[in-house]
PDB file of N, CA and C in Angstrom:
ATOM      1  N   UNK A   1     103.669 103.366  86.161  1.00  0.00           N
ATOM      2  CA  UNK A   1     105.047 103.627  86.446  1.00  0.00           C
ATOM      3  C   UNK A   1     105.932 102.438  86.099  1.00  0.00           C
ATOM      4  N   UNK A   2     105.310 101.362  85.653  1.00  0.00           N
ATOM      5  CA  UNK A   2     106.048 100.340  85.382  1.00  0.00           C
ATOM      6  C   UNK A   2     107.132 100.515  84.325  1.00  0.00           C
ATOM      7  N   UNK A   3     108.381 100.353  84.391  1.00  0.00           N
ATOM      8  CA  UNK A   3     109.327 100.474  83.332  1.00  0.00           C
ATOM      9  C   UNK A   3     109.233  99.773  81.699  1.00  0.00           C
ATOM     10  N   UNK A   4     108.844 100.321  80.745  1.00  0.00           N
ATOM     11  CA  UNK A   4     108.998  99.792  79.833  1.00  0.00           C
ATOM     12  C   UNK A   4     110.137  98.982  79.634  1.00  0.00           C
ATOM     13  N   UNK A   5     109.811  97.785  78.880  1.00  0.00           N
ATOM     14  CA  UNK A   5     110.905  96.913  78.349  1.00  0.00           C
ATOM     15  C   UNK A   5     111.150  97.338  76.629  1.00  0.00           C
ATOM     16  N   UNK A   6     110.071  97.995  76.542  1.00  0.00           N
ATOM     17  CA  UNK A   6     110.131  98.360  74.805  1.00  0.00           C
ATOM     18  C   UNK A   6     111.687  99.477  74.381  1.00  0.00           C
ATOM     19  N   UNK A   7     112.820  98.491  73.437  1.00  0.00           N
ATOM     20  CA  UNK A   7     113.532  99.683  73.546  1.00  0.00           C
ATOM     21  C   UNK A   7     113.892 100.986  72.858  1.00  0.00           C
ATOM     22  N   UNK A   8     112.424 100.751  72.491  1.00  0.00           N
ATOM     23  CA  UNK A   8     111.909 102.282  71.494  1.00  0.00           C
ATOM     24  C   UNK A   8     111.347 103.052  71.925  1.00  0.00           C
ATOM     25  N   UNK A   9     110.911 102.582  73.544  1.00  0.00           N
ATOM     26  CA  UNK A   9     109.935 103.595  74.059  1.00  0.00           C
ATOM     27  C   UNK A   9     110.505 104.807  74.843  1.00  0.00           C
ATOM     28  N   UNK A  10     109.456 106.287  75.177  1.00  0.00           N
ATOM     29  CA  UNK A  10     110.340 107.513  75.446  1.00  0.00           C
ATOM     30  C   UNK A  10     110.511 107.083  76.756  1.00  0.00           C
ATOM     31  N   UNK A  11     111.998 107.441  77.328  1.00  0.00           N
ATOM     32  CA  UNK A  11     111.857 107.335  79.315  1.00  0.00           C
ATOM     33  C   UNK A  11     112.062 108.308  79.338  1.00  0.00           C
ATOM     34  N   UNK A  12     112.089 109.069  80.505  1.00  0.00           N
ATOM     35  CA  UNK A  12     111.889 109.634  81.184  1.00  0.00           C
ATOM     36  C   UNK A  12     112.929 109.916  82.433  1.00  0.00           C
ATOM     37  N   UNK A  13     114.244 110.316  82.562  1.00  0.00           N
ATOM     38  CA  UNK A  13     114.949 110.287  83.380  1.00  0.00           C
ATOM     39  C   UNK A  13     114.893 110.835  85.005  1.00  0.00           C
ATOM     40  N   UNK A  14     113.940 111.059  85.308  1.00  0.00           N
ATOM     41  CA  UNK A  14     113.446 111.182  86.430  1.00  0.00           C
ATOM     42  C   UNK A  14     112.601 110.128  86.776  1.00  0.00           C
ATOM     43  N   UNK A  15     111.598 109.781  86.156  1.00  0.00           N
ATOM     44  CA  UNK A  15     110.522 108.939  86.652  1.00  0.00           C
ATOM     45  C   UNK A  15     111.450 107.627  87.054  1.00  0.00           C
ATOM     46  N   UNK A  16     112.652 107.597  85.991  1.00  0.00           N
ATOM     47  CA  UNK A  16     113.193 106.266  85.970  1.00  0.00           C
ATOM     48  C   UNK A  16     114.268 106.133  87.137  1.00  0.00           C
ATOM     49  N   UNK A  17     114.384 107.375  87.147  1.00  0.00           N
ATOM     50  CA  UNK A  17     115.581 107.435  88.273  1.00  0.00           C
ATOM     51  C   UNK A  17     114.556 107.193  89.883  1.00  0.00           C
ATOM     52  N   UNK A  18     113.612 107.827  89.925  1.00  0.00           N
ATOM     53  CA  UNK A  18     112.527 107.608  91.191  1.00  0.00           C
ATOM     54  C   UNK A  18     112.087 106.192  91.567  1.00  0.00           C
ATOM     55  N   UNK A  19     111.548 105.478  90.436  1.00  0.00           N
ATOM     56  CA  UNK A  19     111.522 104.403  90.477  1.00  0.00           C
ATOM     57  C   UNK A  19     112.599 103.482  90.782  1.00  0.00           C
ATOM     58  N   UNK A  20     113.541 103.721  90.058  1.00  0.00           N
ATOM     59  CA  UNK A  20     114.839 102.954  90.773  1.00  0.00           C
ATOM     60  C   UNK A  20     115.640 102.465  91.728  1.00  0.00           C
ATOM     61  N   UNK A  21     115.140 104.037  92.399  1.00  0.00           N
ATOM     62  CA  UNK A  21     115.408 104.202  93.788  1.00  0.00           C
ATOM     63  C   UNK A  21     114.340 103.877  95.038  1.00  0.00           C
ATOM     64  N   UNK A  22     113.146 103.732  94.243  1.00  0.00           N
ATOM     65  CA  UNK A  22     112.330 103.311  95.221  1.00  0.00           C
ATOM     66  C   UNK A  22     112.242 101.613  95.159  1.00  0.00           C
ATOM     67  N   UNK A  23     112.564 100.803  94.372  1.00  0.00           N
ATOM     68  CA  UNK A  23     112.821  99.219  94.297  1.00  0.00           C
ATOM     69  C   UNK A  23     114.223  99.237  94.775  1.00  0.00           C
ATOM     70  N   UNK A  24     114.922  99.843  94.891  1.00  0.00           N
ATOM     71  CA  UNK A  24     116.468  99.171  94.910  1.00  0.00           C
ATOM     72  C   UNK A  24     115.830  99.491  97.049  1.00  0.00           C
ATOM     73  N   UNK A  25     115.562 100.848  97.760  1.00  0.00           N
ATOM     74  CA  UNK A  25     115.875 101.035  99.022  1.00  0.00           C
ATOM     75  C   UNK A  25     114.121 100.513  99.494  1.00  0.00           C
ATOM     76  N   UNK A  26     113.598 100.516  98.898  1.00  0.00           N
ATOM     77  CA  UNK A  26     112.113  99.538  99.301  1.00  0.00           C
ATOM     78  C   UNK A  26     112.204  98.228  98.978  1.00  0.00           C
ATOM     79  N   UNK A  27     112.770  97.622  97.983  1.00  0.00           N
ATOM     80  CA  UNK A  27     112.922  96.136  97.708  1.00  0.00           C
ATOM     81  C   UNK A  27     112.184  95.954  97.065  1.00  0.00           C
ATOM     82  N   UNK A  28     111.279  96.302  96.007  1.00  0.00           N
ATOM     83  CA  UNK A  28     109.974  95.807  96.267  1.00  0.00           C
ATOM     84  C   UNK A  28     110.350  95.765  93.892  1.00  0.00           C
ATOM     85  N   UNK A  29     109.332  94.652  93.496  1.00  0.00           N
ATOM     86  CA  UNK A  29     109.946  94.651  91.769  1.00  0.00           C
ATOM     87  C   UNK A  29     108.695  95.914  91.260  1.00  0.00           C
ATOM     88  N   UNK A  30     107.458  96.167  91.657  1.00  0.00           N
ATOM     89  CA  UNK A  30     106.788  96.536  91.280  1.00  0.00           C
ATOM     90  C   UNK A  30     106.191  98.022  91.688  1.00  0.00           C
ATOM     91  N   UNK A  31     106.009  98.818  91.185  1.00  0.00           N
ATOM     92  CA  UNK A  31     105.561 100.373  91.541  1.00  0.00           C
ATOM     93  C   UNK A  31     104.856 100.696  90.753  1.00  0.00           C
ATOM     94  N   UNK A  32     103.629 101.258  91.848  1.00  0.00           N
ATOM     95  CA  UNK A  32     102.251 101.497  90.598  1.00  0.00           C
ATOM     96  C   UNK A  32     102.653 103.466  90.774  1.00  0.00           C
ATOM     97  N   UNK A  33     101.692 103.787  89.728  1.00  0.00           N
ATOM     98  CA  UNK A  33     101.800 105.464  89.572  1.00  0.00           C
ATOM     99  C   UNK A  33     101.074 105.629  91.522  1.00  0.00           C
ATOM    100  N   UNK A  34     100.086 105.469  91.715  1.00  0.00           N
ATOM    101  CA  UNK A  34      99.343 105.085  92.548  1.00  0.00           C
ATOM    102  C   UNK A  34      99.135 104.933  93.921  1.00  0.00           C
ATOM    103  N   UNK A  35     100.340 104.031  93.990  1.00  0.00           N
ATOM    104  CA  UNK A  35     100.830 103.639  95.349  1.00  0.00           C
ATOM    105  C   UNK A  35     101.545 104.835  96.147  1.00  0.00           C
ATOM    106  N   UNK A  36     100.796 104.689  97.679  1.00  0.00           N
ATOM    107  CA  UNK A  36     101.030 105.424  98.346  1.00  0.00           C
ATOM    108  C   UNK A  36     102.448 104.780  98.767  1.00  0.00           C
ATOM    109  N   UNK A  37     103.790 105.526  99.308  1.00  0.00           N
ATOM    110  CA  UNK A  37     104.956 105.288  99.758  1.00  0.00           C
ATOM    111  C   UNK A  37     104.979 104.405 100.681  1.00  0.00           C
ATOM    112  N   UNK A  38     104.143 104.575 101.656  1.00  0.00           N
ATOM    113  CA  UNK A  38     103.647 103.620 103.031  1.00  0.00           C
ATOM    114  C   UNK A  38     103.453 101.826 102.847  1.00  0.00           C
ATOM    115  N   UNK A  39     102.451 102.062 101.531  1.00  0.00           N
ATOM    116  CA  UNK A  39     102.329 100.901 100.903  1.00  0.00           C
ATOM    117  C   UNK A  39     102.825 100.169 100.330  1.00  0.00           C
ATOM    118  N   UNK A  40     104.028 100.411 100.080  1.00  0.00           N
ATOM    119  CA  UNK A  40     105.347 100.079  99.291  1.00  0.00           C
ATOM    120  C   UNK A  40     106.406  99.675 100.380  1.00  0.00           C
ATOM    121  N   UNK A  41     105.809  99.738 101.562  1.00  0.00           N
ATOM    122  CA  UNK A  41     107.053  99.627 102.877  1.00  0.00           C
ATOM    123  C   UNK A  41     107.806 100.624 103.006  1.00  0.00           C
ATOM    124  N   UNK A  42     107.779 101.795 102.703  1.00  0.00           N
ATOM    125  CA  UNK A  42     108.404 103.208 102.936  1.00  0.00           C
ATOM    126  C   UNK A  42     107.939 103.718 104.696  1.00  0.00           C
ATOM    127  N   UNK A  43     108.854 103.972 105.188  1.00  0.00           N
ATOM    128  CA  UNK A  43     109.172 104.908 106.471  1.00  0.00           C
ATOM    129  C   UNK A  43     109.929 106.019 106.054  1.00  0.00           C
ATOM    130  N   UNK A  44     110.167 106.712 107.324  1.00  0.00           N
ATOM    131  CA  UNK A  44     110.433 107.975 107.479  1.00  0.00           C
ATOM    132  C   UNK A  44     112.166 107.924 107.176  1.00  0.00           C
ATOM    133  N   UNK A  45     112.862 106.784 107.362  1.00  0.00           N
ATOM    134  CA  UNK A  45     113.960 106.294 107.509  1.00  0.00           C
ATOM    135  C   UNK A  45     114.330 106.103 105.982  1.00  0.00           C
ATOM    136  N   UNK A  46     113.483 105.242 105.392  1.00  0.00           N
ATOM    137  CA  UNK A  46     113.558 105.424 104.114  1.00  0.00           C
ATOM    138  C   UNK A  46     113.569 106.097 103.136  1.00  0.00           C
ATOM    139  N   UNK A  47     112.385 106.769 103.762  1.00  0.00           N
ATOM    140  CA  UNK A  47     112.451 108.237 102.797  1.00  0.00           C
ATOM    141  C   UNK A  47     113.313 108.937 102.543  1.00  0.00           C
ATOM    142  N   UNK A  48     114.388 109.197 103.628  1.00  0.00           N
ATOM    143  CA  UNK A  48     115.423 109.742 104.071  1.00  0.00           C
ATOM    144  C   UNK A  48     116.392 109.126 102.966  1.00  0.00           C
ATOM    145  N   UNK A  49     116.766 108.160 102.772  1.00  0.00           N
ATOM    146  CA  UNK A  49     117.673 107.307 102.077  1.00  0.00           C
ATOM    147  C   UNK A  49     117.220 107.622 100.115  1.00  0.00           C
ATOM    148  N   UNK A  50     115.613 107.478 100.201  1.00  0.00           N
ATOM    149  CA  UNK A  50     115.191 108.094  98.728  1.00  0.00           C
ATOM    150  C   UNK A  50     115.817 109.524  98.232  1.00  0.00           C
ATOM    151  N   UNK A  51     115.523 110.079  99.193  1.00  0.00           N
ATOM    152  CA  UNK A  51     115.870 111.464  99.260  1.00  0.00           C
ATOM    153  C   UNK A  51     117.637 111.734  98.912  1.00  0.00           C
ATOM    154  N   UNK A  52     118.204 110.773  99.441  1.00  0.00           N
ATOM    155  CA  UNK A  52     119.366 110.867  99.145  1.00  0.00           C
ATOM    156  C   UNK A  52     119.779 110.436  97.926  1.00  0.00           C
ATOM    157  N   UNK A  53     119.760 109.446  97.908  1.00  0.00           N
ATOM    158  CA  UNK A  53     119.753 108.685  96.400  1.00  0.00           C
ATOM    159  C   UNK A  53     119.977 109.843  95.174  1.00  0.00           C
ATOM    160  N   UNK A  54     118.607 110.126  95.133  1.00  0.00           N
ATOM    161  CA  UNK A  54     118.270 111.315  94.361  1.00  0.00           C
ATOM    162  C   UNK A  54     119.121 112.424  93.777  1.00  0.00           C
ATOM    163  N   UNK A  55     118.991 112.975  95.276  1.00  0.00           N
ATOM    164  CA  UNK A  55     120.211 114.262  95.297  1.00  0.00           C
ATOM    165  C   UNK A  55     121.846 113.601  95.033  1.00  0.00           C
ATOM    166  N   UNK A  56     122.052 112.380  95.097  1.00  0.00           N
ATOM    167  CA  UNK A  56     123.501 111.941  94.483  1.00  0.00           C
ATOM    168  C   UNK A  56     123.574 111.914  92.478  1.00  0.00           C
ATOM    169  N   UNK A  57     122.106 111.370  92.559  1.00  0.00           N
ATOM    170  CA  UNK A  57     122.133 111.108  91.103  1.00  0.00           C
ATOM    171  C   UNK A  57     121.669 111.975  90.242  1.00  0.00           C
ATOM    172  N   UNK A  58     120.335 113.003  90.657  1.00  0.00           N
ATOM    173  CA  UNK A  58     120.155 113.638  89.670  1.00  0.00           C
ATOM    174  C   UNK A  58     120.326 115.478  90.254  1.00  0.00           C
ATOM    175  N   UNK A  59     121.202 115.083  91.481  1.00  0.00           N
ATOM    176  CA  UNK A  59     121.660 116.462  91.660  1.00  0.00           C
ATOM    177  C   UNK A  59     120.501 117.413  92.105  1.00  0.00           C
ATOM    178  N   UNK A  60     119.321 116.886  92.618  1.00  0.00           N
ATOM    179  CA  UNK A  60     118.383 117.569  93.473  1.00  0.00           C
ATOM    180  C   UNK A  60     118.300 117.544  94.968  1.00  0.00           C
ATOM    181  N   UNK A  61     118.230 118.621  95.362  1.00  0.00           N
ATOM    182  CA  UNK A  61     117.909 118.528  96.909  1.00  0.00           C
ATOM    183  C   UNK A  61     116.301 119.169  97.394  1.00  0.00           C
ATOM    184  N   UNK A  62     115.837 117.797  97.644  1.00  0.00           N
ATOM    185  CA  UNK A  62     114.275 117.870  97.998  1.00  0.00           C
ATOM    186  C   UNK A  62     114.192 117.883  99.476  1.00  0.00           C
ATOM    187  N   UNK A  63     113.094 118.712  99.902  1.00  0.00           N
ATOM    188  CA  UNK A  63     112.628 118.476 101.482  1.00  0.00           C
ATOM    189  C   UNK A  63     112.183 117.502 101.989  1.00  0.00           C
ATOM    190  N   UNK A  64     112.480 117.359 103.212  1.00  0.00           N
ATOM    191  CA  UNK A  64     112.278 116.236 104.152  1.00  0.00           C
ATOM    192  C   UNK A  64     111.046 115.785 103.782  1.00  0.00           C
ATOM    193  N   UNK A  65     110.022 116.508 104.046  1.00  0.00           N
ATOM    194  CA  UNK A  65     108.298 116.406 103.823  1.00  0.00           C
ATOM    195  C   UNK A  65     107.838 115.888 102.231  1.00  0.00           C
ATOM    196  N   UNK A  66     108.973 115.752 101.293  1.00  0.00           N
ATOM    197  CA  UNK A  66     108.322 115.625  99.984  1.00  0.00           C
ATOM    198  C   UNK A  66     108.070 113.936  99.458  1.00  0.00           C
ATOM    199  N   UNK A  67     108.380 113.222 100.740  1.00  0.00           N
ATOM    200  CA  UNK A  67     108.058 112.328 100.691  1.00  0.00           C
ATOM    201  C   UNK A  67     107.599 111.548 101.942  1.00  0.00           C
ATOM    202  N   UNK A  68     105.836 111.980 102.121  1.00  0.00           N
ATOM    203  CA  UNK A  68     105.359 111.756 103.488  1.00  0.00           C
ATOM    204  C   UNK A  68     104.866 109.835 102.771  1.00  0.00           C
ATOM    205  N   UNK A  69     104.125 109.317 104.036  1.00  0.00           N
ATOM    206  CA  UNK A  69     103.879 108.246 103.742  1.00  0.00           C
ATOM    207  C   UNK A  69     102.784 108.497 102.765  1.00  0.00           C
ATOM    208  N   UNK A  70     101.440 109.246 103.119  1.00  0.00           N
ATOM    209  CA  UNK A  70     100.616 109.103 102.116  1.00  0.00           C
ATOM    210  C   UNK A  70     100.828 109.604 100.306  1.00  0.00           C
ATOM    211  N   UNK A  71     102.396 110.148 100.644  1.00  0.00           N
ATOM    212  CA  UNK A  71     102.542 110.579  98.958  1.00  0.00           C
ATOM    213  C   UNK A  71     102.619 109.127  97.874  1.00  0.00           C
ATOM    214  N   UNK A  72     102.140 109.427  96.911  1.00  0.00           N
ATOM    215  CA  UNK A  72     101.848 108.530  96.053  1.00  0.00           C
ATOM    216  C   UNK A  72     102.925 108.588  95.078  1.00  0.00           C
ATOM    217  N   UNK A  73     103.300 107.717  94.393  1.00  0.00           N
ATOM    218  CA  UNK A  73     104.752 107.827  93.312  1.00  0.00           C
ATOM    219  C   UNK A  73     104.448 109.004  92.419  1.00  0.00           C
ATOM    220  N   UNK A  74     103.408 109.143  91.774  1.00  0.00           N
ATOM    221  CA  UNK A  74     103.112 109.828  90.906  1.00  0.00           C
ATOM    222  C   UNK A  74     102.960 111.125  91.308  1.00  0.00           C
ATOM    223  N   UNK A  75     102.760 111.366  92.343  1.00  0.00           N
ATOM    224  CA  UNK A  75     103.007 112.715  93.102  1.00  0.00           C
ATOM    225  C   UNK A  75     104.423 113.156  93.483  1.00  0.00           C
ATOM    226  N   UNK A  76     104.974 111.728  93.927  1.00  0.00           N
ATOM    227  CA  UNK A  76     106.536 112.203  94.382  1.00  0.00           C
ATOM    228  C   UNK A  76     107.678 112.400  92.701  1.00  0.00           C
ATOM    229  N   UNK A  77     107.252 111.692  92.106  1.00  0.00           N
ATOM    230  CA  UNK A  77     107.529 111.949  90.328  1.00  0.00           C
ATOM    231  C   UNK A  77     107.656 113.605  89.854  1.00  0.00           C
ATOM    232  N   UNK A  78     106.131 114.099  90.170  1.00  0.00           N
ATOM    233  CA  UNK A  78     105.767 115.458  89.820  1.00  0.00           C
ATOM    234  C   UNK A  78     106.967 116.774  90.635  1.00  0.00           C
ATOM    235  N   UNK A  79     106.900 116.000  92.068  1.00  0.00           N
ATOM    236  CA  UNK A  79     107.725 117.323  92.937  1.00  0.00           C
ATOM    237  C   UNK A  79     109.223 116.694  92.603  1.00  0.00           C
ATOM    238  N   UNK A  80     109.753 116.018  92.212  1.00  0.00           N
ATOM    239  CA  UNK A  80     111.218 115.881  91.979  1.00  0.00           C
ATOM    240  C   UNK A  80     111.117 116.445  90.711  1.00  0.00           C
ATOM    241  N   UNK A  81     110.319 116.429  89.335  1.00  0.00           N
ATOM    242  CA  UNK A  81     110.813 116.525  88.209  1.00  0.00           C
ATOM    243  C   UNK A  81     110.476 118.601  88.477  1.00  0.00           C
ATOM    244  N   UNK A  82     109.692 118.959  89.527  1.00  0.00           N
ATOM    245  CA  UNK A  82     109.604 120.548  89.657  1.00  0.00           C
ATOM    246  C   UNK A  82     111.078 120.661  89.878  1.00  0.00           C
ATOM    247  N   UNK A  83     111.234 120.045  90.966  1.00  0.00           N
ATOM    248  CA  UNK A  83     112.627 120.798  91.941  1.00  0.00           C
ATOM    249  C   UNK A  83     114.084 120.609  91.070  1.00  0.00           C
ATOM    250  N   UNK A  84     113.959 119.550  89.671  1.00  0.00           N
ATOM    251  CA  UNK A  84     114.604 118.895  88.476  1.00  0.00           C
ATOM    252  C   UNK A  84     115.006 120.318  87.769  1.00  0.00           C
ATOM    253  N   UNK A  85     113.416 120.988  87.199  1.00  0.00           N
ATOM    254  CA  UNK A  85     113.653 122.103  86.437  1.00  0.00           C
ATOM    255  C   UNK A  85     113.888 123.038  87.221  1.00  0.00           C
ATOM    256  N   UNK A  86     113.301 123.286  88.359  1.00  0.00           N
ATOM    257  CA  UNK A  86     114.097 124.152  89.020  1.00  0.00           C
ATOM    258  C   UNK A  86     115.413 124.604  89.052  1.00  0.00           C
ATOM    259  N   UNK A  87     116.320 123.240  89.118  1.00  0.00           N
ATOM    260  CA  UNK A  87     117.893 123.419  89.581  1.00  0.00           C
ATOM    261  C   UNK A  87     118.376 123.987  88.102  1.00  0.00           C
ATOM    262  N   UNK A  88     117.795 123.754  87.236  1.00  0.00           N
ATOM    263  CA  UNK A  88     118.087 123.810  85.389  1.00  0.00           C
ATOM    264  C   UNK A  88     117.948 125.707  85.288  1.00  0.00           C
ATOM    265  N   UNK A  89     117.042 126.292  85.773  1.00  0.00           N
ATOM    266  CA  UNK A  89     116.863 127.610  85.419  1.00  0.00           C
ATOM    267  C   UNK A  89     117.715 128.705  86.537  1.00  0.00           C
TER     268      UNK A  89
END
């Protein structure tokens, strides 16, 4: 999940937007695909704040539960970029 610096490489406007939001309201420079939310210093409080983020920027509204502690980035990646195409169809 680490952000490419290459500026040829494909992003991904979700992953990048998830990630973003999880260093800017976790603090934290580094996010593995991997890492469970918990492990990253994520609470329930936080989550809350991810969750928001989100729905300001890429115009999704995800459930409370879609980001428990044991969810892993790469899992929480997968259910935002569903609920992404979702809002699209």
């Amino acid at each position: 999940m680490e952000q490419s610096q290459d500026p040829g490489a494909v992003t991904d406007p979700v992953e990048n937007a998830v990630v973003a939001a999880l260093r800017a309201i976790l603090d934290v420079r580094e996010v593995g695909a991997e890492a469970p939310f918990a492990a990253l210093g994520g609470d329930s409080m936080r989550a809350v704040r991810v969750l928001s983020r989100l729905w300001r920027e890429l115009g999704v509204e995800l459930p409370v539960d879609s980001l428990r502690t044991d969810t892993t980035v790469a899992e929480f990646v997968a259910v935002v970029r569903e609920h992404a195409g979702a809002r699209r169809t």
